[in-house]
C-alpha atoms as a PDB file:
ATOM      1  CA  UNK A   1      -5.448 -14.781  22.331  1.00  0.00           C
ATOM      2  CA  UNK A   2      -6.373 -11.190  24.036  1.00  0.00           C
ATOM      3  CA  UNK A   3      -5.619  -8.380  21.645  1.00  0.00           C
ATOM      4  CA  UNK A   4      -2.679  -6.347  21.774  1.00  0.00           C
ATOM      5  CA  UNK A   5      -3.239  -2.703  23.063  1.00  0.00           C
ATOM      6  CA  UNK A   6      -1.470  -1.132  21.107  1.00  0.00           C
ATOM      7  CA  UNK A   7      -0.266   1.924  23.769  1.00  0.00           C
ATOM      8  CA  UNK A   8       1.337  -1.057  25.912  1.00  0.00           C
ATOM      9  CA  UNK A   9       4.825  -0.937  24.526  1.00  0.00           C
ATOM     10  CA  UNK A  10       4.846   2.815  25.000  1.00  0.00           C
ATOM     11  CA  UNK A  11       2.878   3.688  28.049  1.00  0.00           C
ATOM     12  CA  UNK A  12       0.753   6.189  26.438  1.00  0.00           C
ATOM     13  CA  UNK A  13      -2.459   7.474  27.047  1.00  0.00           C
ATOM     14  CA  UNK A  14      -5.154   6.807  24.039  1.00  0.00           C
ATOM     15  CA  UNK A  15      -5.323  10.037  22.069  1.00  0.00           C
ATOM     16  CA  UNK A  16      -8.717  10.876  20.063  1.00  0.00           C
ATOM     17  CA  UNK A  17      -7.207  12.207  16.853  1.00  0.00           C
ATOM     18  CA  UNK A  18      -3.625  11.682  16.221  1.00  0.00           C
ATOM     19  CA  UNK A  19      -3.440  13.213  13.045  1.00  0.00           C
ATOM     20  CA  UNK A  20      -5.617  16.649  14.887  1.00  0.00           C
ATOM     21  CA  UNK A  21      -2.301  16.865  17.254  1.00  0.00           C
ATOM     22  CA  UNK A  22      -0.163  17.405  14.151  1.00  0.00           C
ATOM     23  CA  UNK A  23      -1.905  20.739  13.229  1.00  0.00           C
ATOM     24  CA  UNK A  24      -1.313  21.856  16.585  1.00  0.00           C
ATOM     25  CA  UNK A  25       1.332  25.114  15.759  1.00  0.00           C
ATOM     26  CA  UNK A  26       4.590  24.874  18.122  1.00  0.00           C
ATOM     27  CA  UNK A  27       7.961  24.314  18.765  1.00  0.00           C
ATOM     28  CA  UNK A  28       7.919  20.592  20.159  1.00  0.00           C
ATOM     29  CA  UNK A  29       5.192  19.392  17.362  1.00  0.00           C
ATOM     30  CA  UNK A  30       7.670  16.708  16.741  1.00  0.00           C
ATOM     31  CA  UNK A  31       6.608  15.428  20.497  1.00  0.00           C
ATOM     32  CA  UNK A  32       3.239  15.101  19.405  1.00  0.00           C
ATOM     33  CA  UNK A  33       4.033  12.715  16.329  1.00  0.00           C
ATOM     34  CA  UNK A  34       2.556   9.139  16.404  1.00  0.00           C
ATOM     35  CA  UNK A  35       4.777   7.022  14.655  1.00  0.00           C
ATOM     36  CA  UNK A  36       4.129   3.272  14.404  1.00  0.00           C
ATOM     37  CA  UNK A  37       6.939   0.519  13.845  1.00  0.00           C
ATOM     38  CA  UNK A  38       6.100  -2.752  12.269  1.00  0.00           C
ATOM     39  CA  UNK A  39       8.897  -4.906  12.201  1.00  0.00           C
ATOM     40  CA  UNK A  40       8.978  -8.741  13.200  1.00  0.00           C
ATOM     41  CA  UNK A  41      12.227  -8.828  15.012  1.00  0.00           C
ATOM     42  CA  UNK A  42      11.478  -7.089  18.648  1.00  0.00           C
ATOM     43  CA  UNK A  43      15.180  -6.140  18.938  1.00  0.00           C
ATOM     44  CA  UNK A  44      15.101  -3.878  15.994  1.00  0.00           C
ATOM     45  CA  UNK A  45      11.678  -2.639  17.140  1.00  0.00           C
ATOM     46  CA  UNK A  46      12.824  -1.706  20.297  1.00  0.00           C
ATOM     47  CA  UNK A  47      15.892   0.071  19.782  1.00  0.00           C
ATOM     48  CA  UNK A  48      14.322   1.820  16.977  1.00  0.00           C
ATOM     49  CA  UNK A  49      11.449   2.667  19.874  1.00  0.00           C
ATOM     50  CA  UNK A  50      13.692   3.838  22.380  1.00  0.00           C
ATOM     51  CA  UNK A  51      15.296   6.180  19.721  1.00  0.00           C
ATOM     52  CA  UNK A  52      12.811   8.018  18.286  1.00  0.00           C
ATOM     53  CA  UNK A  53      11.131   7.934  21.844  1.00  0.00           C
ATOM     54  CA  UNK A  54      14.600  10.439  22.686  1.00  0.00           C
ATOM     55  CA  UNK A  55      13.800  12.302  19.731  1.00  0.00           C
ATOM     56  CA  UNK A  56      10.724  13.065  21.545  1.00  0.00           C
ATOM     57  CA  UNK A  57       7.968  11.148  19.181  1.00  0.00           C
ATOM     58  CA  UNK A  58       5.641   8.644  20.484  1.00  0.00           C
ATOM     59  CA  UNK A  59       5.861   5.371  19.882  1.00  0.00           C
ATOM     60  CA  UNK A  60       3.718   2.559  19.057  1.00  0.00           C
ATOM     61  CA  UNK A  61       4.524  -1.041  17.381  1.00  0.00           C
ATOM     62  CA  UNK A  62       3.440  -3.986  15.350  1.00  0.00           C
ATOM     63  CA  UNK A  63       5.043  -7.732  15.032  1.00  0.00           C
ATOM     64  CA  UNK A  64       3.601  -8.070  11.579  1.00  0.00           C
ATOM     65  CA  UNK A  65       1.653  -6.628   8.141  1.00  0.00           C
ATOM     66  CA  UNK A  66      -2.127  -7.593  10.161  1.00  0.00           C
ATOM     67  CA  UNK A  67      -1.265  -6.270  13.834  1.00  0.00           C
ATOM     68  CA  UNK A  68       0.299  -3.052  11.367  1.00  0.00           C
ATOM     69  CA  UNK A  69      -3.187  -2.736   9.738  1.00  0.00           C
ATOM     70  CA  UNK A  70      -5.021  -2.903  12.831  1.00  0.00           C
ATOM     71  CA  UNK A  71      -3.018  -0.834  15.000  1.00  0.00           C
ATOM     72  CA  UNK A  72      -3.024   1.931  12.322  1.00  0.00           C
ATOM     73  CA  UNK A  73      -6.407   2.139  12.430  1.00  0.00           C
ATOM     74  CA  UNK A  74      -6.834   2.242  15.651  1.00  0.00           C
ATOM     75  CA  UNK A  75      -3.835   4.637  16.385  1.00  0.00           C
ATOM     76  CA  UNK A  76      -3.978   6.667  12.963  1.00  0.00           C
ATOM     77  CA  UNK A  77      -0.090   7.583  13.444  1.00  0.00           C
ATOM     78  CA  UNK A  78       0.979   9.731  11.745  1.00  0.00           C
ATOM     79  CA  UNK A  79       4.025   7.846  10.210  1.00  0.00           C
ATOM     80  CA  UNK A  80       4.379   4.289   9.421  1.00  0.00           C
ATOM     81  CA  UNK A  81       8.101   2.180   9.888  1.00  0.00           C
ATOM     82  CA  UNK A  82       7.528  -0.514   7.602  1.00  0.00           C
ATOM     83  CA  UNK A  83       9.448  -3.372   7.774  1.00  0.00           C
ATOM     84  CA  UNK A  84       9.268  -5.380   4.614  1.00  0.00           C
ATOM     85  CA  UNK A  85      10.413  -8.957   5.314  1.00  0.00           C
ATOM     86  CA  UNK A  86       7.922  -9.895   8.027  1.00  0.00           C
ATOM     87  CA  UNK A  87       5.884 -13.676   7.783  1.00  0.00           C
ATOM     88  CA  UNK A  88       2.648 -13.649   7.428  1.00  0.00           C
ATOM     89  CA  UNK A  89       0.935 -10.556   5.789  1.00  0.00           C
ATOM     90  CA  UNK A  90       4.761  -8.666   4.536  1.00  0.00           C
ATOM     91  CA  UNK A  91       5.328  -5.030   4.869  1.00  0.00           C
ATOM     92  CA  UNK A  92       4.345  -4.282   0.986  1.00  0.00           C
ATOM     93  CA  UNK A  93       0.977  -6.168   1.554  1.00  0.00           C
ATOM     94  CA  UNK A  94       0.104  -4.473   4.210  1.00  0.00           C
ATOM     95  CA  UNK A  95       1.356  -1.240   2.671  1.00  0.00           C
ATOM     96  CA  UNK A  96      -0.941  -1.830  -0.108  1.00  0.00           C
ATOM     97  CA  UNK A  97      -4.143  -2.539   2.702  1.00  0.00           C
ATOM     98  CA  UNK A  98      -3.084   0.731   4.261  1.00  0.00           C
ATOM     99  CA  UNK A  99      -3.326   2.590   0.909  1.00  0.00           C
ATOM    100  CA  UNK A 100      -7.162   0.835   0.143  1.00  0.00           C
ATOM    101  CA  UNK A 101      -8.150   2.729   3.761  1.00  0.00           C
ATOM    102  CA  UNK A 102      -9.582   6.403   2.940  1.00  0.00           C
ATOM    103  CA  UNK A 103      -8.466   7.262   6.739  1.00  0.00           C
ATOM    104  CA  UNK A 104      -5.022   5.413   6.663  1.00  0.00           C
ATOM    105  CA  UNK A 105      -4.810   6.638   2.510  1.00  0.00           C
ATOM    106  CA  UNK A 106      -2.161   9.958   3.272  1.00  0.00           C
ATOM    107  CA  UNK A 107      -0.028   8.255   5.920  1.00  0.00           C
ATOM    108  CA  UNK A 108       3.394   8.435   4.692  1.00  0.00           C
ATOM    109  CA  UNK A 109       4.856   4.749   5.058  1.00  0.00           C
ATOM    110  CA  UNK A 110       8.582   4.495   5.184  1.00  0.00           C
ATOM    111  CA  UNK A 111      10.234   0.940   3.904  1.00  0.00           C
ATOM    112  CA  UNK A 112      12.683  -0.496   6.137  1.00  0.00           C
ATOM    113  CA  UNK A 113      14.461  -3.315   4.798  1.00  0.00           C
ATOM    114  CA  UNK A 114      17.997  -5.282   4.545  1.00  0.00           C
ATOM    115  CA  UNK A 115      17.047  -5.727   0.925  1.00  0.00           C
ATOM    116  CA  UNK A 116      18.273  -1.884  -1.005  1.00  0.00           C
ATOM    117  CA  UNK A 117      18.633  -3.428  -4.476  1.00  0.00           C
ATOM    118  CA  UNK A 118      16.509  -1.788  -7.412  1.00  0.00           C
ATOM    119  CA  UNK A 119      13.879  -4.144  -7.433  1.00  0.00           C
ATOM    120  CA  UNK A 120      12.883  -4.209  -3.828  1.00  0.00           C
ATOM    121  CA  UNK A 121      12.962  -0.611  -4.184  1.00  0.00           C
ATOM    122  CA  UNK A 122      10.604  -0.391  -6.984  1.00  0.00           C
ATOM    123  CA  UNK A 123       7.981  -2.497  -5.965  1.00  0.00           C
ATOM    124  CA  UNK A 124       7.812  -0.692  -2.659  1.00  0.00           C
ATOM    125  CA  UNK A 125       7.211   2.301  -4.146  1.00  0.00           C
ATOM    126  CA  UNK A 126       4.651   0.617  -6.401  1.00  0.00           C
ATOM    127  CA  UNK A 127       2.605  -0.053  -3.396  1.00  0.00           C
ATOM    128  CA  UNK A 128       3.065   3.379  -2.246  1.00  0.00           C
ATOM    129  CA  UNK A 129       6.057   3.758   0.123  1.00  0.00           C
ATOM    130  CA  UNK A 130       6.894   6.900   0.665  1.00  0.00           C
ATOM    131  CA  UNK A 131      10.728   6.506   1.726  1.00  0.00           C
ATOM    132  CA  UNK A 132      12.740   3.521   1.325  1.00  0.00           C
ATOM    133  CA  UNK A 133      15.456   2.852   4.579  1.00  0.00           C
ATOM    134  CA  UNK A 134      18.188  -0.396   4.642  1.00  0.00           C
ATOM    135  CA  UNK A 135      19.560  -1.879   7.021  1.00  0.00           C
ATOM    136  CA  UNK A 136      21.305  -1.644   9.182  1.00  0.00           C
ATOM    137  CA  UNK A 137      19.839   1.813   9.755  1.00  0.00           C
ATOM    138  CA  UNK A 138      21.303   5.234   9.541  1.00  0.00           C
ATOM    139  CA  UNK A 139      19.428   6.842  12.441  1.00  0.00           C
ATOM    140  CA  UNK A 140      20.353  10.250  11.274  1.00  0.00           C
ATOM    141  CA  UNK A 141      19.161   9.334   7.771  1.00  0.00           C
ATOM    142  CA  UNK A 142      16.129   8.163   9.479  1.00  0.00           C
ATOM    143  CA  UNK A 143      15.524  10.905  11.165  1.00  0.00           C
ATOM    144  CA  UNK A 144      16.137  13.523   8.912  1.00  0.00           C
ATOM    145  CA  UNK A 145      13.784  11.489   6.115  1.00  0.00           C
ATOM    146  CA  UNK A 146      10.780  10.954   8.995  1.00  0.00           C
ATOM    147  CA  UNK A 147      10.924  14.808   9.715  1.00  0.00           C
ATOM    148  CA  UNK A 148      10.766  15.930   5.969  1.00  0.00           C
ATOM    149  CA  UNK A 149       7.443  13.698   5.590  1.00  0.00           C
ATOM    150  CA  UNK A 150       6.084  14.908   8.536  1.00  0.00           C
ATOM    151  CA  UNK A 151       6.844  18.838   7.567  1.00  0.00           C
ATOM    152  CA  UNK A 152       3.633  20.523   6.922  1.00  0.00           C
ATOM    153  CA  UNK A 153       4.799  21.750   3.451  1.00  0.00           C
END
């Protein structure tokens, strides 16, 4: 099995330093945000995709918690849709592998889940999430949540 580039689903260009284009001061910084989806259904990856995509953020994805890992550290985005139900390596898992990596350490990681009870949300956070999303989504929600973690203050 080839690897997955990881700019395929997107069309993008590699960048050098993500996370260097987010200190860039302007008015369209938000079109300079990396944000990577990892969710195991490519329906709800895709649609989420083409949304934030009109919102003017890049876009890159992950079927799984291992393709997640890998693409984040070869993207460093600089936000993190993490699905949590996914087989394999789940999204807390590889939440918790994100956290280990110095690089990957201060990406904010947002849970998105069908499971909102108490629980779910507590271990998520216990691994580090940063914001906790159900499903099915409220893009406005979402959106308003991803731009507050990716405010510079």
């Amino acid at each position: 099995m080839t690897p997955k580039d990881p700019f395929a689903t997107s069309g993008l260009q590699p960048v050098e330093n993500s996370r260097e284009l987010a200190q860039e001061p302007t008015n369209q910084v938000e079109s300079k945000f990396l944000i990577l989806i990892a969710d195991d259904s490519p329906d709800s990856a895709a649609v989420v995709s083409l949304y934030l995509q009109q919102q003017g953020y890049r876009v890159v994805t992950a079927s799984n918690g291992e393709d997640a890992i890998k693409i984040a550290t070869q993207t460093l985005p600089n936000l993190i849709l993490m699905d949590i139900s996914m087989p394999g390596l789940d999204g807390l898992g590889a939440t918790r592998r994100i956290r280990e990596d110095e690089r990957l350490h201060d990406i904010p990681i947002v849970a998105v889940t069908a499971f909102g009870t108490e629980g779910f949300q507590r271990a998520a956070y216990d691994v580090g999430i940063s914001g906790y999303l159900t499903k099915p989504l409220d893009f406005d929600r979402m959106c308003h949540l991803i731009a507050r973690l990716l405010s510079p203050s």
